[in-house]
N, C-alpha and C. Protein backbone atom coordinates (compact mmCIF):
# COMPACT_ATOMS: atom_id res chain seq x y z
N UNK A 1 62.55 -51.50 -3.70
CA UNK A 1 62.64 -50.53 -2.62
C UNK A 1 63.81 -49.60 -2.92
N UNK A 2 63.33 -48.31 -2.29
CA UNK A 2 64.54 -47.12 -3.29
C UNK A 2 65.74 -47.46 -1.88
N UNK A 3 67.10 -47.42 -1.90
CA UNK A 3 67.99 -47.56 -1.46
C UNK A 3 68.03 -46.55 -0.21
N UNK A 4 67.67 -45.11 -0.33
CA UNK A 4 67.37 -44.10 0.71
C UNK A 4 66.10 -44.10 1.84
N UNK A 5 65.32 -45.06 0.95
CA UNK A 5 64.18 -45.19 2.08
C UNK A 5 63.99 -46.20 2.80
N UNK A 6 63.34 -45.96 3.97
CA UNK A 6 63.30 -46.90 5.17
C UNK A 6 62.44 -48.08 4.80
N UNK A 7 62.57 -49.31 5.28
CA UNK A 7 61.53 -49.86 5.10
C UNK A 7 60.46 -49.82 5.20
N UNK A 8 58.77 -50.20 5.15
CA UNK A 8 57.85 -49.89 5.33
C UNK A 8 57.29 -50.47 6.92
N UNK A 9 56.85 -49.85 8.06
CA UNK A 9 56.78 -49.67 8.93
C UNK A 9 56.02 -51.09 8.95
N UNK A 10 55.51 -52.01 9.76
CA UNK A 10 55.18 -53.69 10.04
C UNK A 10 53.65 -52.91 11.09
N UNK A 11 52.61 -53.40 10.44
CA UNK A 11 51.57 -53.31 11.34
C UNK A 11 51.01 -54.17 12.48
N UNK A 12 51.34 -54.22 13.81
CA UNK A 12 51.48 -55.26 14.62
C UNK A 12 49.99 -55.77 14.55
N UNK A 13 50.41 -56.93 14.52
CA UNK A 13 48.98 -58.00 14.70
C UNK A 13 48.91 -58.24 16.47
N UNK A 14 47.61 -58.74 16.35
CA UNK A 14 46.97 -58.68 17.99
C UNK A 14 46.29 -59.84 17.86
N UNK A 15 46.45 -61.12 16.62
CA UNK A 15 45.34 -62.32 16.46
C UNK A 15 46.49 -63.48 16.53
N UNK A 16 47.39 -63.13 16.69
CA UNK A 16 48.74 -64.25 16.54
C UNK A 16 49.59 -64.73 17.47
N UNK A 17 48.66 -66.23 17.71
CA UNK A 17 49.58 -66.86 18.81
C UNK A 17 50.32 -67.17 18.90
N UNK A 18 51.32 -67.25 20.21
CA UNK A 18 52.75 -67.38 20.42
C UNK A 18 53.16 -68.99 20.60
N UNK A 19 53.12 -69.74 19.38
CA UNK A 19 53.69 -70.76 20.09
C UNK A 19 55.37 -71.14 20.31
N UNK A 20 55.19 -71.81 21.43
CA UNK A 20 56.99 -72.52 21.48
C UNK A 20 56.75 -73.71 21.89
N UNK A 21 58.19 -73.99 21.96
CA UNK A 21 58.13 -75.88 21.97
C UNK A 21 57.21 -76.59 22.58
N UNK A 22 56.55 -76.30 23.61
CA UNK A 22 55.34 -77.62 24.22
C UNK A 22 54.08 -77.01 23.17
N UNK A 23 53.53 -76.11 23.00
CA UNK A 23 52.55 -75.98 22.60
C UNK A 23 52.74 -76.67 20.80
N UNK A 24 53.79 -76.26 20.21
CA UNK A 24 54.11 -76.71 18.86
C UNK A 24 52.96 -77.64 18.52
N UNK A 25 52.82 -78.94 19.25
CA UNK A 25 52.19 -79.94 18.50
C UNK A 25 50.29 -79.57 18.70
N UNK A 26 49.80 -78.80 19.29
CA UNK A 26 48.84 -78.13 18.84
C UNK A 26 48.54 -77.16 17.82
N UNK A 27 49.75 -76.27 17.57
CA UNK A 27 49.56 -75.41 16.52
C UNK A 27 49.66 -76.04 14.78
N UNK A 28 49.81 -77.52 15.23
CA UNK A 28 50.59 -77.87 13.87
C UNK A 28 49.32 -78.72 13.46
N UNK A 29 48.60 -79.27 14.75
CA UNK A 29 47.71 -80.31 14.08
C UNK A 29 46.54 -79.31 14.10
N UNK A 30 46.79 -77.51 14.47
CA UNK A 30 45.31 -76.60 13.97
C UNK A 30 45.77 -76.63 12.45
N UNK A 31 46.96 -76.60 12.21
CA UNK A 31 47.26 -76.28 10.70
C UNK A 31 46.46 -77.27 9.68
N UNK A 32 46.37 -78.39 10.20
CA UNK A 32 45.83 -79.63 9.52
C UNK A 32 44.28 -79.69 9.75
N UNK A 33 43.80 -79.16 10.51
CA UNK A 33 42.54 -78.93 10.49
C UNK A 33 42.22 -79.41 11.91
N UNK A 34 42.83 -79.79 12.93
CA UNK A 34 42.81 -80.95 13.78
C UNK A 34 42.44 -80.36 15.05
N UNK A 35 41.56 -80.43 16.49
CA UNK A 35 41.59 -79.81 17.13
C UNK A 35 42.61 -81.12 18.81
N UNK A 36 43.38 -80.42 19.32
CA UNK A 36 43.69 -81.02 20.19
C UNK A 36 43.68 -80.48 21.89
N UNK A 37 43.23 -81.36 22.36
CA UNK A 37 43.14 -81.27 24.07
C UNK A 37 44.01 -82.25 24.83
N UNK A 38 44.31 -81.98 25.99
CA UNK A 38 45.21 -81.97 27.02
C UNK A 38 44.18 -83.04 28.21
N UNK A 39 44.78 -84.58 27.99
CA UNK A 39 44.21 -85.07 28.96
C UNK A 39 44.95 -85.83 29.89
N UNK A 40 44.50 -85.76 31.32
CA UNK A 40 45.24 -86.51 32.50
C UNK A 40 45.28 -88.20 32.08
N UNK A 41 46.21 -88.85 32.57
CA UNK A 41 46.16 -89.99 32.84
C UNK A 41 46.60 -90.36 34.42
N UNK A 42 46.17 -89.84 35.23
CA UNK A 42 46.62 -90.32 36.68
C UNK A 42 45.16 -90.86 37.09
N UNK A 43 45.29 -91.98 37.89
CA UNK A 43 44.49 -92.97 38.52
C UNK A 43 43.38 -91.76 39.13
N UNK A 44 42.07 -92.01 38.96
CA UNK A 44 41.18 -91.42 40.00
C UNK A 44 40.96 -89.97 39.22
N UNK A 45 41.61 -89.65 37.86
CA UNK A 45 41.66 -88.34 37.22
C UNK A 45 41.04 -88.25 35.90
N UNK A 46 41.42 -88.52 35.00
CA UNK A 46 41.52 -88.78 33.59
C UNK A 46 40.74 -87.52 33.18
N UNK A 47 40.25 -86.24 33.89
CA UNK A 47 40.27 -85.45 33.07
C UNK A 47 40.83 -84.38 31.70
N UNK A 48 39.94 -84.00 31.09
CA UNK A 48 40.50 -83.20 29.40
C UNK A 48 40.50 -82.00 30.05
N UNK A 49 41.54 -81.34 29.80
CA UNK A 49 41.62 -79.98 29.83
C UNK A 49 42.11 -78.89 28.85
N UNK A 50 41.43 -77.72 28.54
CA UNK A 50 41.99 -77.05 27.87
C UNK A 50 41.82 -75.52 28.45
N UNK A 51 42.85 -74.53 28.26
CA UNK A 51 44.08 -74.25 27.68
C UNK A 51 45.31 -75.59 27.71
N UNK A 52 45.91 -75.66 26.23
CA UNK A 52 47.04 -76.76 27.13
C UNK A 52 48.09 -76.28 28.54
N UNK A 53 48.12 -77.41 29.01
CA UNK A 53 49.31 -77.08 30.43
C UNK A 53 50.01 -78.28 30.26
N UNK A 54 51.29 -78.05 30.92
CA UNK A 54 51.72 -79.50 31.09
C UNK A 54 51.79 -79.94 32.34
N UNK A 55 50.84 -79.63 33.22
CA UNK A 55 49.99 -80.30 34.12
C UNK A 55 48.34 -80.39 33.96
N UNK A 56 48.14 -81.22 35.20
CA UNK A 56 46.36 -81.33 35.29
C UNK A 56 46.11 -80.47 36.24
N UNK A 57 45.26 -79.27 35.58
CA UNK A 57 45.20 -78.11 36.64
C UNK A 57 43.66 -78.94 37.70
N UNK A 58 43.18 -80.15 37.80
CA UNK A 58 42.41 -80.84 38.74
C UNK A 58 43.24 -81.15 39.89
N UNK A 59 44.05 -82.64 39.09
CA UNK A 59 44.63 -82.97 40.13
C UNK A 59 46.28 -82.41 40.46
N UNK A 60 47.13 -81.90 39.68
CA UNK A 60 47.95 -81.33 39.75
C UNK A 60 49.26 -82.16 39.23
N UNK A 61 48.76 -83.39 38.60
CA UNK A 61 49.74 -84.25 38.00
C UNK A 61 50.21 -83.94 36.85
N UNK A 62 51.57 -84.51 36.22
CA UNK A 62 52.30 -83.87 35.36
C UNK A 62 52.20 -85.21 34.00
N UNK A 63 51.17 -85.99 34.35
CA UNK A 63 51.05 -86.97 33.55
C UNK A 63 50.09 -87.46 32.29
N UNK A 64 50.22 -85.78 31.35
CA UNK A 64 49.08 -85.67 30.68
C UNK A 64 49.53 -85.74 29.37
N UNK A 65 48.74 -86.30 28.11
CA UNK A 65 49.18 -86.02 27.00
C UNK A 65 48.06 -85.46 26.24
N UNK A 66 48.69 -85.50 24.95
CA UNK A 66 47.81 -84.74 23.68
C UNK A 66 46.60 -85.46 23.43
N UNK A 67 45.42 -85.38 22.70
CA UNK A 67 44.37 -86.27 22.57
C UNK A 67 43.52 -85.27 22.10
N UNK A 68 43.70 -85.76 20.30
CA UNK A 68 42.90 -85.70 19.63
C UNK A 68 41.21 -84.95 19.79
N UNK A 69 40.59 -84.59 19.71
CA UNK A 69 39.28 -83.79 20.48
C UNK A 69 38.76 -83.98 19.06
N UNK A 70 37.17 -84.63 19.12
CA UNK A 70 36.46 -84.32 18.10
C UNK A 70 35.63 -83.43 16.99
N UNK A 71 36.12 -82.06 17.91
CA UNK A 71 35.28 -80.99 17.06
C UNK A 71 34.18 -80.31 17.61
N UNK A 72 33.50 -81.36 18.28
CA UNK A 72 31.56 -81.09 18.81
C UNK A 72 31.98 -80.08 19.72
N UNK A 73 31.14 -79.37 19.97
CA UNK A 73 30.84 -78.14 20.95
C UNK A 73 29.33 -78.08 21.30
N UNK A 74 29.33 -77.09 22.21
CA UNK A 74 28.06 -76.60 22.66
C UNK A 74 28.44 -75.32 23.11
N UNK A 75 27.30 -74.04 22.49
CA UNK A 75 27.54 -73.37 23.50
C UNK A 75 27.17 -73.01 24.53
N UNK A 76 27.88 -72.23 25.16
CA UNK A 76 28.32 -71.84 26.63
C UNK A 76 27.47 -70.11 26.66
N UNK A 77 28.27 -69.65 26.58
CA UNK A 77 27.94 -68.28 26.52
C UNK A 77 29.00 -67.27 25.22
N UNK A 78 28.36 -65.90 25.02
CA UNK A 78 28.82 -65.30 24.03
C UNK A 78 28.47 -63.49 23.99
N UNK A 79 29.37 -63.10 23.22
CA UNK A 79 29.24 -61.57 23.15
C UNK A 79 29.50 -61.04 21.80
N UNK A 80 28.55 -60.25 21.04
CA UNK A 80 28.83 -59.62 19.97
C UNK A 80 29.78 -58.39 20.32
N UNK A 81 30.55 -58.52 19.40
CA UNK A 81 31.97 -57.39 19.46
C UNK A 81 31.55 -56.68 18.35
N UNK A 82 31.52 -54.92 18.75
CA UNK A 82 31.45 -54.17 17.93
C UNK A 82 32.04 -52.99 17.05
N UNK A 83 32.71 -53.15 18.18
CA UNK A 83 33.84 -52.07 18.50
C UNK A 83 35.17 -52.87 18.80
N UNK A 84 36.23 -53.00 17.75
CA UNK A 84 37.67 -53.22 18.57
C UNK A 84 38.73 -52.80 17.10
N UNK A 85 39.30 -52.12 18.05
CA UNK A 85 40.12 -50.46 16.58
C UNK A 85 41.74 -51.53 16.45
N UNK A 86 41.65 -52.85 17.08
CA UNK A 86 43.34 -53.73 17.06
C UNK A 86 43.60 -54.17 15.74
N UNK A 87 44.66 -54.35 14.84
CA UNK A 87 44.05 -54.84 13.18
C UNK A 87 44.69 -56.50 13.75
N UNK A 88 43.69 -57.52 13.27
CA UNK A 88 42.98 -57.17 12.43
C UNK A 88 41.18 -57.02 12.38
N UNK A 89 41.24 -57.28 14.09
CA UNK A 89 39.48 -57.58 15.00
C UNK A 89 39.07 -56.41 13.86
N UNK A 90 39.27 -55.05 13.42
CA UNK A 90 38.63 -54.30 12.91
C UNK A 90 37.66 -54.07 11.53
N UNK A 91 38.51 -55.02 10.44
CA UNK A 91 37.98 -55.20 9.78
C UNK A 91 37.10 -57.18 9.61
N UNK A 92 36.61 -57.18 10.52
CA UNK A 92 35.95 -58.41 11.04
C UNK A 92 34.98 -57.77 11.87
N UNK A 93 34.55 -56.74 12.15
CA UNK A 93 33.33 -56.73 12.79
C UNK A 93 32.12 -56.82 12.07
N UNK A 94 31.25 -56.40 12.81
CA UNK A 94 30.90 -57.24 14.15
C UNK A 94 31.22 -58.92 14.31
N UNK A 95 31.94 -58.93 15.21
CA UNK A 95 32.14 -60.68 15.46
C UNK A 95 31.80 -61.44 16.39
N UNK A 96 31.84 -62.86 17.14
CA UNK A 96 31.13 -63.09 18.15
C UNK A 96 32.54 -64.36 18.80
N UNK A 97 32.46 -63.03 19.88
CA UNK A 97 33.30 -63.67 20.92
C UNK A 97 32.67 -64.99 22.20
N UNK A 98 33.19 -66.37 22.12
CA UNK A 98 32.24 -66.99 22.70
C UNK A 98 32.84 -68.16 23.72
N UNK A 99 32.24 -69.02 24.41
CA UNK A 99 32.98 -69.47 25.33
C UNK A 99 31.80 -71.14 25.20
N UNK A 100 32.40 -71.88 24.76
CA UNK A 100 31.92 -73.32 24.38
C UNK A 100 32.29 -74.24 25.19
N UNK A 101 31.75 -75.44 25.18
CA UNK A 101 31.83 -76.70 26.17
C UNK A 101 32.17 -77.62 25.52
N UNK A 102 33.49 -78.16 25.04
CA UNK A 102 33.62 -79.34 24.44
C UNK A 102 33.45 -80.58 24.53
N UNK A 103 32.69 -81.82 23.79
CA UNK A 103 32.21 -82.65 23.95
C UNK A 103 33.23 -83.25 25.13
N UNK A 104 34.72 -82.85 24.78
CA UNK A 104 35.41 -84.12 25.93
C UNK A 104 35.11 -83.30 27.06
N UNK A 105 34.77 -82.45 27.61
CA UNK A 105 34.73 -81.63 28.97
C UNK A 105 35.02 -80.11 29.08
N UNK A 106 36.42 -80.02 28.48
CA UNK A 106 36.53 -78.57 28.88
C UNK A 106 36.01 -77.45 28.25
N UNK A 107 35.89 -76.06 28.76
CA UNK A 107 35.50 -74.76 28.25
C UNK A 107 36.67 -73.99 27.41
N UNK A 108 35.97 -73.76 25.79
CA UNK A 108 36.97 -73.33 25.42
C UNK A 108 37.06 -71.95 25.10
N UNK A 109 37.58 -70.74 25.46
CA UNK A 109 37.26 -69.71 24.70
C UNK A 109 37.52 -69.44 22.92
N UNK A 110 36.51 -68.80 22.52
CA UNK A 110 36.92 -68.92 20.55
C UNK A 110 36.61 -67.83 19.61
N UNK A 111 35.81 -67.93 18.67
CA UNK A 111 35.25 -67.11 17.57
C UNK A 111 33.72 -67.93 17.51
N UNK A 112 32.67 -67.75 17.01
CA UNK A 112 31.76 -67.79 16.56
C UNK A 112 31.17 -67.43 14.88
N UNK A 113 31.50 -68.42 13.98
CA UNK A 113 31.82 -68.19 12.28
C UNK A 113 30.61 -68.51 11.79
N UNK A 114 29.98 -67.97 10.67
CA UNK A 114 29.64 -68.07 9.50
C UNK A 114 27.40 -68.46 10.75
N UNK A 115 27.53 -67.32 11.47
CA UNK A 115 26.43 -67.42 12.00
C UNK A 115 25.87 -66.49 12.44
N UNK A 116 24.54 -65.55 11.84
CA UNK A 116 23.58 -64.36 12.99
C UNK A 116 23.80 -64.33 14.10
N UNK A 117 23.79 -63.17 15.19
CA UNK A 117 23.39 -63.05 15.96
C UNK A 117 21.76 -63.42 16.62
N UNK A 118 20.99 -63.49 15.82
CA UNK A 118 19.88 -63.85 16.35
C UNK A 118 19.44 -65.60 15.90
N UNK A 119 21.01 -66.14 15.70
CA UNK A 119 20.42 -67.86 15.44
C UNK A 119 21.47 -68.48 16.74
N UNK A 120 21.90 -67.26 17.74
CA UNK A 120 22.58 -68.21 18.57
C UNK A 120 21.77 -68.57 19.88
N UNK A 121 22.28 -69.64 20.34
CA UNK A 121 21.18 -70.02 21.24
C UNK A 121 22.36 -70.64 22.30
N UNK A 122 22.21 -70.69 23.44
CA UNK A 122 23.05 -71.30 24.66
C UNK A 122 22.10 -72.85 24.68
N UNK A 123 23.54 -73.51 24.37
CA UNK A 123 23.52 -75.28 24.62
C UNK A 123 23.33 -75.70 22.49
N UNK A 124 23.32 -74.61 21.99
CA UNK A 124 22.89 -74.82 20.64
C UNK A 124 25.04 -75.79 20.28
N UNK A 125 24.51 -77.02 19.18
CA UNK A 125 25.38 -77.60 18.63
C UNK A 125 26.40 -77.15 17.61
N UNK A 126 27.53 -76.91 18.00
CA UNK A 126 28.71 -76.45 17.18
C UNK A 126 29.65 -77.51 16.96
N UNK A 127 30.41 -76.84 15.69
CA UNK A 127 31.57 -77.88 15.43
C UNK A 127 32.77 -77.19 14.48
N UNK A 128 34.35 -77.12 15.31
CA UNK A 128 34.80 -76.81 15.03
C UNK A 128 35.22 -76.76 13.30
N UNK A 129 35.86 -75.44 13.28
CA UNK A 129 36.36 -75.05 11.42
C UNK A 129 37.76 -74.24 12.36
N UNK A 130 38.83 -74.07 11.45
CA UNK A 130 39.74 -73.41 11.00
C UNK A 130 39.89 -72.12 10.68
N UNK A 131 40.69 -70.85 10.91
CA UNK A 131 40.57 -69.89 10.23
C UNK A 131 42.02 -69.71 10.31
N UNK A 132 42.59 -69.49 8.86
CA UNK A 132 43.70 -69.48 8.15
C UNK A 132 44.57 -67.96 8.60
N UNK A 133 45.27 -67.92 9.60
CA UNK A 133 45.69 -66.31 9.49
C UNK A 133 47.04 -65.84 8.52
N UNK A 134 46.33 -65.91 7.21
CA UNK A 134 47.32 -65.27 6.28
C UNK A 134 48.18 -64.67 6.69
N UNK A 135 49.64 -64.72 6.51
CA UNK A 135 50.58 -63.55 6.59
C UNK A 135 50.84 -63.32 8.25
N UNK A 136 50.52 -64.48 9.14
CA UNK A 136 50.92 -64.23 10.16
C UNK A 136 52.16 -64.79 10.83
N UNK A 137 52.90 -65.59 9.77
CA UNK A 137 54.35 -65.87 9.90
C UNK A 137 55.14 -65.15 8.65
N UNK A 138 56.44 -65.54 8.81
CA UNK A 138 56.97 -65.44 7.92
C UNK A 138 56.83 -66.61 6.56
N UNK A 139 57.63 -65.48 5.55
CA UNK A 139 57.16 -66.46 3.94
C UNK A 139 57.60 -67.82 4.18
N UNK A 140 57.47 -69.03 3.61
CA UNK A 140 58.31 -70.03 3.98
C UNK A 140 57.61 -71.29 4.50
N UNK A 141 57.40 -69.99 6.15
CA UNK A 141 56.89 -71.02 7.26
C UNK A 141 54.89 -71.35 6.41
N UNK A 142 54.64 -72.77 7.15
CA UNK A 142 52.88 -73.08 6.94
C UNK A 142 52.49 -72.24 7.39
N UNK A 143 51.03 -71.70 6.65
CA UNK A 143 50.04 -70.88 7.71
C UNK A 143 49.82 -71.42 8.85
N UNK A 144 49.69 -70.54 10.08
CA UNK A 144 49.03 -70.34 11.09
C UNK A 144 47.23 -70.69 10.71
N UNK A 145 46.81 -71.61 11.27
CA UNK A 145 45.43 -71.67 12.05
C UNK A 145 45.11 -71.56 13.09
N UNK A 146 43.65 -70.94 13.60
CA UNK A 146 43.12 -71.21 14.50
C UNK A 146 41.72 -71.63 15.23
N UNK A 147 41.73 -72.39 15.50
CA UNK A 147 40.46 -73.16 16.08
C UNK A 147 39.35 -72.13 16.17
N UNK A 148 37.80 -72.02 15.67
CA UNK A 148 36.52 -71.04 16.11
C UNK A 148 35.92 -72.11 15.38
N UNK A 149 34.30 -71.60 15.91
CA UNK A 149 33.19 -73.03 15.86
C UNK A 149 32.23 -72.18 14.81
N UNK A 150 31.27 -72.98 14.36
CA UNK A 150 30.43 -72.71 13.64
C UNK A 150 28.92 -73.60 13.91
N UNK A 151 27.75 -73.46 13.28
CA UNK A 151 26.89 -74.16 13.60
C UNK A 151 26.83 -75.62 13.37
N UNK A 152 26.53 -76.92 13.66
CA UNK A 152 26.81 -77.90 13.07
C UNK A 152 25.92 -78.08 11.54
N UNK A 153 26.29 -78.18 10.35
CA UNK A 153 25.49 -78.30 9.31
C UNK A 153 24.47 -79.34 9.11
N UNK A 154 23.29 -79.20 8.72
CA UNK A 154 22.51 -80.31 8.80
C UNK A 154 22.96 -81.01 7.65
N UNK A 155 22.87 -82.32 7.87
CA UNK A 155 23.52 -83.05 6.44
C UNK A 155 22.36 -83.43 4.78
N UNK A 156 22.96 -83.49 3.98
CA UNK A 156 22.05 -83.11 2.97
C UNK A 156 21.57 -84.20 2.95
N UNK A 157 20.52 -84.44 2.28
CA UNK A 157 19.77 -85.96 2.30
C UNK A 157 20.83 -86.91 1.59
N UNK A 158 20.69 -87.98 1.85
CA UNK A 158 21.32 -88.96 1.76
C UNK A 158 22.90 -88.96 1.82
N UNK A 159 23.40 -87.51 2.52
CA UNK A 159 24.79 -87.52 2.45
C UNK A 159 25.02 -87.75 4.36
N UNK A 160 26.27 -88.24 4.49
CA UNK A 160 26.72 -88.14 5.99
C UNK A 160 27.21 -86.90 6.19
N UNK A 161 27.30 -86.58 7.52
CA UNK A 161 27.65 -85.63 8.26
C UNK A 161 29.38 -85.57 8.16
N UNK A 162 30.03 -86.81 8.17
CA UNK A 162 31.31 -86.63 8.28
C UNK A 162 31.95 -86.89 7.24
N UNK A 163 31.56 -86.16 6.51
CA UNK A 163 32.21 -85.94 4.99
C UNK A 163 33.67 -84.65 5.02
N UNK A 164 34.16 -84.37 4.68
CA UNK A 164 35.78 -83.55 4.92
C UNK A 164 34.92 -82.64 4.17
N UNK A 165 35.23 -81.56 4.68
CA UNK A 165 34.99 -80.13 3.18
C UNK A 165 36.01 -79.36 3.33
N UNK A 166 36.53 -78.80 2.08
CA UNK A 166 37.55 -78.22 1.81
C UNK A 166 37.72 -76.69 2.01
N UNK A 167 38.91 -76.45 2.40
CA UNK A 167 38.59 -74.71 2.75
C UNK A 167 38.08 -73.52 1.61
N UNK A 168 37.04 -73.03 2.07
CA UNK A 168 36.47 -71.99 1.30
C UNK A 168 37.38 -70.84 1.14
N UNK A 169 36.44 -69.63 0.24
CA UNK A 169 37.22 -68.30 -0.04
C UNK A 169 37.61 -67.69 0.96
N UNK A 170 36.82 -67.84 2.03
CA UNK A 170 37.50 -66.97 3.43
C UNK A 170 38.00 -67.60 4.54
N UNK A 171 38.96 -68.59 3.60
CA UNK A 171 40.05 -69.27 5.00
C UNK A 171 39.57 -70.26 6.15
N UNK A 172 37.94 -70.76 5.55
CA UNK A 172 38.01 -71.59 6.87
C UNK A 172 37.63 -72.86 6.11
N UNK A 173 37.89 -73.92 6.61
CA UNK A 173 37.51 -75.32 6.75
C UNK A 173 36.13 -75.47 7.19
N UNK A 174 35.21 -75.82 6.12
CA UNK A 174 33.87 -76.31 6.77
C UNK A 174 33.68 -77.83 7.02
């Protein structure tokens, strides 16, 4: 960089969540591939909830912890995005903004990956993947992930379903 010139101006991102200390241990186990939900333990409650809180937005108790979530989805409802000029939604269109039912209970809002518009179906079986947001910390720090679903894959003959697959060219975990 020439000594007289300014630095190069920082293009604000609009895909990068803010975590701080309570949320931390969700952002760390998206890094790992991991999806986590927020469940009550008070008598007469035991509901999962997500967005995390550190209450039970049911019963209003403060007696909830982390818990693991398996992945499964269903969806809920959804919207193809066609238009959005924020970087980096822009060069990602068309994308599909969607709102899923997770096997433990709650509704999650997400992404919709590596699927047509005309193969989505309401109540159709999803299962969470990863998407890697390059360059959305500083050097140093782990990438940032974030949780979006995809279709569940049918498994190949004689292979299981819960086999690990490794992240592909475009940042996600299948």
């Amino acid at each position: 960089m020439h000594a007289n010139r300014p630095p190069a101006p920082t293009v604000p991102r609009f895909d990068v969540p803010e975590a701080d200390a309570f949320t931390r241990p969700y952002w760390e186990a998206a890094g790992r591939g991991r999806l986590l939900v927020r469940r009550c333990r008070a008598a007469g409650c035991g509901q999962a909830h997500h967005y995390p809180r550190e209450f039970c937005p049911r019963c209003w108790s403060e007696d909830v912890v982390w818990e693991a979530a398996s992945g499964r989805a269903v969806l809920y409802t959804w919207s193809v995005v066609h238009v959005n000029d924020l970087p980096p939604f822009g060069g990602r269109l068309p994308y599909t903004a969607a709102v899923v039912d997770l096997a433990e209970g709650p509704r999650m809002m997400t992404e919709i990956v590596g699927c047509e518009e005309g193969e989505l179906r309401i109540g159709m079986p999803l299962t969470v993947t990863f998407r890697i947001l390059e360059g959305a910390l500083p050097a140093g720090r782990p990438p940032l992930s974030v949780p979006v679903f995809t279709l569940v894959p049918a498994p190949a003959q004689g292979q299981s379903s819960s086999v690990a697959q490794p992240l592909s060219a475009d940042g996600l975990r299948r």
